[in-house]
N, C-alpha and C. Protein backbone atom coordinates (compact mmCIF):
# COMPACT_ATOMS: atom_id res chain seq x y z
N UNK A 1 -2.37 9.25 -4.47
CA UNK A 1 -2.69 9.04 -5.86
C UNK A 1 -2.63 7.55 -6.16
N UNK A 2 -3.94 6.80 -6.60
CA UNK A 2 -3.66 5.79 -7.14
C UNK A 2 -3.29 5.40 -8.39
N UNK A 3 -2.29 4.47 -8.01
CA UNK A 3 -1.89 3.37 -9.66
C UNK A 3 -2.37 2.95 -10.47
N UNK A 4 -2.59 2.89 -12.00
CA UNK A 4 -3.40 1.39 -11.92
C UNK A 4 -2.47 0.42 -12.38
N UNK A 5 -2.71 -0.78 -12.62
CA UNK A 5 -2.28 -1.69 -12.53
C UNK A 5 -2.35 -2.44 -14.17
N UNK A 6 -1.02 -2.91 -14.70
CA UNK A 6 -0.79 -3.04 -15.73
C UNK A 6 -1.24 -3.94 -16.02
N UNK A 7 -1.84 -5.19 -16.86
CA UNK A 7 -2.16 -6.11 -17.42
C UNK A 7 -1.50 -7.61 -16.62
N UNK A 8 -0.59 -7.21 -16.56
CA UNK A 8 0.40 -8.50 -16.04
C UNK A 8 0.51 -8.23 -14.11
N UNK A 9 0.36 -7.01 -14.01
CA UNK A 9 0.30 -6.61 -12.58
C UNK A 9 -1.25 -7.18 -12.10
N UNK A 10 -2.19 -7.27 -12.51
CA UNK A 10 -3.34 -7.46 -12.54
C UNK A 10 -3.23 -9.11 -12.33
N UNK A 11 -3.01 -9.46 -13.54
CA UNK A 11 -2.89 -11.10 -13.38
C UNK A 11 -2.21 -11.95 -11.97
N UNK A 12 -0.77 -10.90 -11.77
CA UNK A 12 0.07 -11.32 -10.95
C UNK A 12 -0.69 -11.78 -9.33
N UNK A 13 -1.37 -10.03 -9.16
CA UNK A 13 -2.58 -10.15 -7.95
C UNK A 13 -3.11 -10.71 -7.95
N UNK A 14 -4.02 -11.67 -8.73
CA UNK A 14 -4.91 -12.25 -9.02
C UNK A 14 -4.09 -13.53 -8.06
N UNK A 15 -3.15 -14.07 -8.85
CA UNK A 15 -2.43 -15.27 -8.60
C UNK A 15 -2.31 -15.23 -7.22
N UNK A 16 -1.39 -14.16 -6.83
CA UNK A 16 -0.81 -14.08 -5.41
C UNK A 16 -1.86 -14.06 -4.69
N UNK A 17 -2.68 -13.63 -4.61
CA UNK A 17 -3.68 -13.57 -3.49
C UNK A 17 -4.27 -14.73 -3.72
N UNK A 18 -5.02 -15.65 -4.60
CA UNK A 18 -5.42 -16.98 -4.88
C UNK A 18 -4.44 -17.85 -4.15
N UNK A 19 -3.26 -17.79 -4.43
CA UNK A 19 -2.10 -18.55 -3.40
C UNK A 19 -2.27 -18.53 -2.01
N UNK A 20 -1.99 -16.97 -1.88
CA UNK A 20 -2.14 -16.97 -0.29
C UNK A 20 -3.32 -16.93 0.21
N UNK A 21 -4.41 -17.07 -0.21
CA UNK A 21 -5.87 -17.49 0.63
C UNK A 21 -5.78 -18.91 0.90
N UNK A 22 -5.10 -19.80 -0.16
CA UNK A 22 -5.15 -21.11 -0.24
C UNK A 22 -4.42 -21.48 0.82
N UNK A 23 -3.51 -20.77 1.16
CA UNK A 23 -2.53 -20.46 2.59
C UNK A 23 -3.25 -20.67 3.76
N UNK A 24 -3.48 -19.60 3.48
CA UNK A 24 -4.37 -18.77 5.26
C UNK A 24 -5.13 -17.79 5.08
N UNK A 25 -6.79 -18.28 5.13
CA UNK A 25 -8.10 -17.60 4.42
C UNK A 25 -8.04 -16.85 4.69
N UNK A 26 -7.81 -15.92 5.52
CA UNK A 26 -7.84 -14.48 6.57
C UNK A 26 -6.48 -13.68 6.51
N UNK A 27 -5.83 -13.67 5.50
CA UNK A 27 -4.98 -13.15 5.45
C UNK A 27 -5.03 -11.53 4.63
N UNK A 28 -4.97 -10.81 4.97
CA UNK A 28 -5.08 -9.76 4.80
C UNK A 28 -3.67 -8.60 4.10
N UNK A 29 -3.14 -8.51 5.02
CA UNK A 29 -1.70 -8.19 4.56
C UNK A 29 -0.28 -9.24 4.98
N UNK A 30 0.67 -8.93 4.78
CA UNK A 30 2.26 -9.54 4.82
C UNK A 30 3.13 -8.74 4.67
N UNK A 31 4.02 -8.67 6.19
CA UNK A 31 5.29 -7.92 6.02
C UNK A 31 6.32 -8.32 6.71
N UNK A 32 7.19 -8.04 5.44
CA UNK A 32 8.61 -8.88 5.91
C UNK A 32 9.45 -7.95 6.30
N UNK A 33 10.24 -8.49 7.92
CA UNK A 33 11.16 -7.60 7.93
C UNK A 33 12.52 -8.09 7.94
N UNK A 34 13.71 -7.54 7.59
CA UNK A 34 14.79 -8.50 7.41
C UNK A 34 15.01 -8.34 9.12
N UNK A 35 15.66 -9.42 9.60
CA UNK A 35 16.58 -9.35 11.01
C UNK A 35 17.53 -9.87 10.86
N UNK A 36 19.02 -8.65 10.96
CA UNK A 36 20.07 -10.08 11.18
C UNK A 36 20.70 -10.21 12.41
N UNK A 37 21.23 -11.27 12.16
CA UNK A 37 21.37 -11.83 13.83
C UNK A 37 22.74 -12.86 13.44
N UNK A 38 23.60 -12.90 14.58
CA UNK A 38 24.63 -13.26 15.14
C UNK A 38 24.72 -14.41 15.82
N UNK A 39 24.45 -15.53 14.76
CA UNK A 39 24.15 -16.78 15.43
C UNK A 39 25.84 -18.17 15.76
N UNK A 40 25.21 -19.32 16.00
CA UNK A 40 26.46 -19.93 15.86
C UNK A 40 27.09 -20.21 14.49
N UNK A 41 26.69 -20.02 13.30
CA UNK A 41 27.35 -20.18 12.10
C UNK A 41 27.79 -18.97 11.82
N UNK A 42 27.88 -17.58 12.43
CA UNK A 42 28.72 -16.51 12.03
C UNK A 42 27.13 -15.61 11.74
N UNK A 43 27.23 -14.00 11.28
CA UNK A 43 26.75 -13.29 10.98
C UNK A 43 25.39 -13.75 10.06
N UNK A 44 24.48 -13.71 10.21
CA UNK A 44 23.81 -13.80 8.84
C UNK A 44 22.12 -13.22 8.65
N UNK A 45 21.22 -13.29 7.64
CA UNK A 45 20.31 -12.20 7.49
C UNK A 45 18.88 -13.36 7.73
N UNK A 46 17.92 -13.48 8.30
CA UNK A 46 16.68 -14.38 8.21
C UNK A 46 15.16 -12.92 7.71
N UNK A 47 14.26 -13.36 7.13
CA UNK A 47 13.45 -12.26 7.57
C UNK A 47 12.22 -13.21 7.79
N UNK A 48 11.72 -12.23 8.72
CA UNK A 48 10.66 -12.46 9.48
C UNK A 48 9.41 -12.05 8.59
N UNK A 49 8.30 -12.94 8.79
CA UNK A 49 7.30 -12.75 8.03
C UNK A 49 5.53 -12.71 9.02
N UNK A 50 4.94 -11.46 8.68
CA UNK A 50 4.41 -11.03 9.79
C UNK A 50 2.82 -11.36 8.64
N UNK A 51 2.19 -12.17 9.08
CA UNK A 51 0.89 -12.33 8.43
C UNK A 51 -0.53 -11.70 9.42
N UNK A 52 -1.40 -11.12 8.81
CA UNK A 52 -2.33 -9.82 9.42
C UNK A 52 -3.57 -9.99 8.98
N UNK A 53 -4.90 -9.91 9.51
CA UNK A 53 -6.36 -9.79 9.01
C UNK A 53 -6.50 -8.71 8.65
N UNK A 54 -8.06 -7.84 8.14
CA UNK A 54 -8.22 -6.81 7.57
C UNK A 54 -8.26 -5.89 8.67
N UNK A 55 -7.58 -6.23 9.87
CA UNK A 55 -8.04 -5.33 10.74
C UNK A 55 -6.72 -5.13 11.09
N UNK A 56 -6.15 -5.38 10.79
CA UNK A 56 -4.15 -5.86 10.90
C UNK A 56 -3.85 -6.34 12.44
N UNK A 57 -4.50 -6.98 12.70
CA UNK A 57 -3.96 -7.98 13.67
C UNK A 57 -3.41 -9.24 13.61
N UNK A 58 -2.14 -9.54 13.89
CA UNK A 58 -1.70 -10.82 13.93
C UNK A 58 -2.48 -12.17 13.80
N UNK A 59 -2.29 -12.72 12.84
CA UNK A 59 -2.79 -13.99 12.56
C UNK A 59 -2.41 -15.14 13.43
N UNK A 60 -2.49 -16.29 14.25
CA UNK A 60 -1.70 -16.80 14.93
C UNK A 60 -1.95 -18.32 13.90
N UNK A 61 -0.82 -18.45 13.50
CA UNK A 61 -0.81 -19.87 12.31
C UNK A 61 1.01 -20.02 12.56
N UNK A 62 1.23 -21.39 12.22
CA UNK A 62 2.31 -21.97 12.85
C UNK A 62 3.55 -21.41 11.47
N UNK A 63 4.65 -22.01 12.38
CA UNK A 63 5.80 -21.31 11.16
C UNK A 63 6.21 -22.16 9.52
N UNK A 64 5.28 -22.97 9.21
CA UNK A 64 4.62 -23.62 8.09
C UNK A 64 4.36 -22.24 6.85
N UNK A 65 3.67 -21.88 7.78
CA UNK A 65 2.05 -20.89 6.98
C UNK A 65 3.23 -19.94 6.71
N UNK A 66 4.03 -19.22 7.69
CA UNK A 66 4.70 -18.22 7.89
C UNK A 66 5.88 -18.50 6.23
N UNK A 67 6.27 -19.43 6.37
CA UNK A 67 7.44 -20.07 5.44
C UNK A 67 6.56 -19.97 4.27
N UNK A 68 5.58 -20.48 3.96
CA UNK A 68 4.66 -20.98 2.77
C UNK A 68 4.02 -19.46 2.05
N UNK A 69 4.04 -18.91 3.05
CA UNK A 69 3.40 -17.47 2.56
C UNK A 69 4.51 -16.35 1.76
N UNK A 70 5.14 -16.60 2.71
CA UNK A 70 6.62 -15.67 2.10
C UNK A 70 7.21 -16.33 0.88
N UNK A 71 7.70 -17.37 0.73
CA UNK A 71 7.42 -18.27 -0.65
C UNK A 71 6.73 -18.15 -2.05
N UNK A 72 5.12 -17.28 -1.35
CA UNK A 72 4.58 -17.37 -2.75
C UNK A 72 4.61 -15.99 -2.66
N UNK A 73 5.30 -15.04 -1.92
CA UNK A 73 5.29 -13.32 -2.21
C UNK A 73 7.24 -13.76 -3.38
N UNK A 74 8.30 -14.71 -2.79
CA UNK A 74 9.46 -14.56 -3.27
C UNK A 74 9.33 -14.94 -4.52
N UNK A 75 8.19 -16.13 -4.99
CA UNK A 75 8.03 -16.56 -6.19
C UNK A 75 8.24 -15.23 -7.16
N UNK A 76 6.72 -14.55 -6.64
CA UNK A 76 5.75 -13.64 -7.22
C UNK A 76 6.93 -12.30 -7.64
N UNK A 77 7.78 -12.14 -7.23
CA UNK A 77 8.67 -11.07 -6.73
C UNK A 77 10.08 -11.09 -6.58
N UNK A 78 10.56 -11.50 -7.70
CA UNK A 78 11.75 -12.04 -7.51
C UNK A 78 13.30 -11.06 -7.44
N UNK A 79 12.78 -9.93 -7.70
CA UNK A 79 13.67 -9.18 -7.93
C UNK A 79 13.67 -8.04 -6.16
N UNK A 80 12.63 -8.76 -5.30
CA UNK A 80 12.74 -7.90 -4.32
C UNK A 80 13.77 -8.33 -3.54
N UNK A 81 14.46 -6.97 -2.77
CA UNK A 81 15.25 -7.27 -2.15
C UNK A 81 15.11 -7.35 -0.47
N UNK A 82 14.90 -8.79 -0.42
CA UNK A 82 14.31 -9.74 0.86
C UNK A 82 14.86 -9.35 1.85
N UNK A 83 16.17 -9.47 2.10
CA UNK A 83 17.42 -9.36 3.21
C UNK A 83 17.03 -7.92 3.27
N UNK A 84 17.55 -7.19 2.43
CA UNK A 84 17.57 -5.94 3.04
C UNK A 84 16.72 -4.92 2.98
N UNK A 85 15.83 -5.19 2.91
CA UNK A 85 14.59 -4.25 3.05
C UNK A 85 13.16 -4.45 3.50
N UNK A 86 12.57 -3.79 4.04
CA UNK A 86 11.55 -4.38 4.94
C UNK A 86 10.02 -4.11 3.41
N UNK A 87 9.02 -4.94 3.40
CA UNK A 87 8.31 -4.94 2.74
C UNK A 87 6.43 -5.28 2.96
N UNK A 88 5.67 -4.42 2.67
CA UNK A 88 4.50 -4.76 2.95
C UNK A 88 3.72 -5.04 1.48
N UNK A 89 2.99 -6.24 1.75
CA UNK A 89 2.54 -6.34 0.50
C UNK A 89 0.56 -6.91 1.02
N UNK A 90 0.29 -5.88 0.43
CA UNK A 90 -2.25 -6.09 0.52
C UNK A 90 -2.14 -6.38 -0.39
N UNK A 91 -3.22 -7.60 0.04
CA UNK A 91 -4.23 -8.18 -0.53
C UNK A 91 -4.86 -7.71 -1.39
N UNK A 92 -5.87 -6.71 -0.87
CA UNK A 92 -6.83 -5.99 -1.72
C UNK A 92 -6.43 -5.29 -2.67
N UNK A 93 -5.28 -4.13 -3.01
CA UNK A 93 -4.73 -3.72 -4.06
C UNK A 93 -3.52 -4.51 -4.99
N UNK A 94 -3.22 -5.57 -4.09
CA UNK A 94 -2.33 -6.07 -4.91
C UNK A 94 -1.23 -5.67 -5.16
N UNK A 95 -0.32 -5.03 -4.08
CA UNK A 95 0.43 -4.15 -4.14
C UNK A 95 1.55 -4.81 -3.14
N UNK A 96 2.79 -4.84 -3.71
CA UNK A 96 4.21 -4.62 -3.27
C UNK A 96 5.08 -3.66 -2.63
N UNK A 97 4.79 -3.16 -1.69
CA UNK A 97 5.79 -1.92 -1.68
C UNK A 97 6.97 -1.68 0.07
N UNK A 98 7.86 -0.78 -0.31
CA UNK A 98 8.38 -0.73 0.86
C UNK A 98 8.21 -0.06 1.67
N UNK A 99 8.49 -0.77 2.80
CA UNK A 99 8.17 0.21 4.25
C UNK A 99 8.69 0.94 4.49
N UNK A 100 8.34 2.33 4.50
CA UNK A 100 9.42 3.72 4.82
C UNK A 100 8.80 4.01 6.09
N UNK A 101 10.37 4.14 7.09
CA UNK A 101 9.90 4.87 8.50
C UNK A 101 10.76 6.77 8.07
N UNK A 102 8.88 7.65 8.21
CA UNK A 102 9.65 8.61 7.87
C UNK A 102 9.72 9.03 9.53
N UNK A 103 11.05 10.22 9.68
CA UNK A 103 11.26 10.56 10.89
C UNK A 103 10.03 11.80 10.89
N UNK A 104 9.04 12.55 12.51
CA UNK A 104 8.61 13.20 12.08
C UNK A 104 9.28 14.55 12.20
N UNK A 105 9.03 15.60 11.27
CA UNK A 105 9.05 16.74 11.32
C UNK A 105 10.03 17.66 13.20
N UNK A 106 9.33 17.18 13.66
CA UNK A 106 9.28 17.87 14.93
C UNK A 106 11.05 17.17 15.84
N UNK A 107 11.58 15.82 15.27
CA UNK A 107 12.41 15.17 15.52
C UNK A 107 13.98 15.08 14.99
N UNK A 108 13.45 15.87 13.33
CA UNK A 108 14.75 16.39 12.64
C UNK A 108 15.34 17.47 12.98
């Protein structure tokens, strides 16, 4: 079932995707996943930011683009929760949402 998209949700897409083309023209989708990792300053959370064409294949652009892109999703989105939750956000609908791994059927 599709959404539609509120007035300000509309605008928002507009922006974000204008940003991130200005980024990296071929960008298609973005998904962040948190990783944490056990480094020399003690425990702590980084997330990884996975940039994709319309065909969802890996974009290969340096860790600039990677930093710069995730930036204008944290602007855009401030209330998401970065660290701990993994997130995919298209282009084309303009859409935010989280990544659910469901288990299948046959495994529960």
């Amino acid at each position: 079932m599709s959404r539609r998209h509120s007035a300000a949700e509309a605008v928002r897409a507009v922006i974000v995707a204008r940003d991130l083309r200005r980024i990296v023209g071929d960008v298609d989708s973005i998904t962040t996943t948190p990783v944490f990792i056990d480094g020399d300053h003690g425990p702590r959370t980084v997330v990884h930011v996975h940039l994709a064409d319309i065909l969802r294949l890996p974009l290969a652009v340096d860790a600039e683009t990677h930093r710069a892109a995730y930036a204008v999703l944290r602007r855009a989105y401030p209330r998401a929760q970065w660290s701990s939750s993994e997130y995919r956000y298209d282009l084309r609908p303009g859409r935010l949402a989280p990544v659910t791994t469901e288990i299948p059927a046959e495994l529960r």
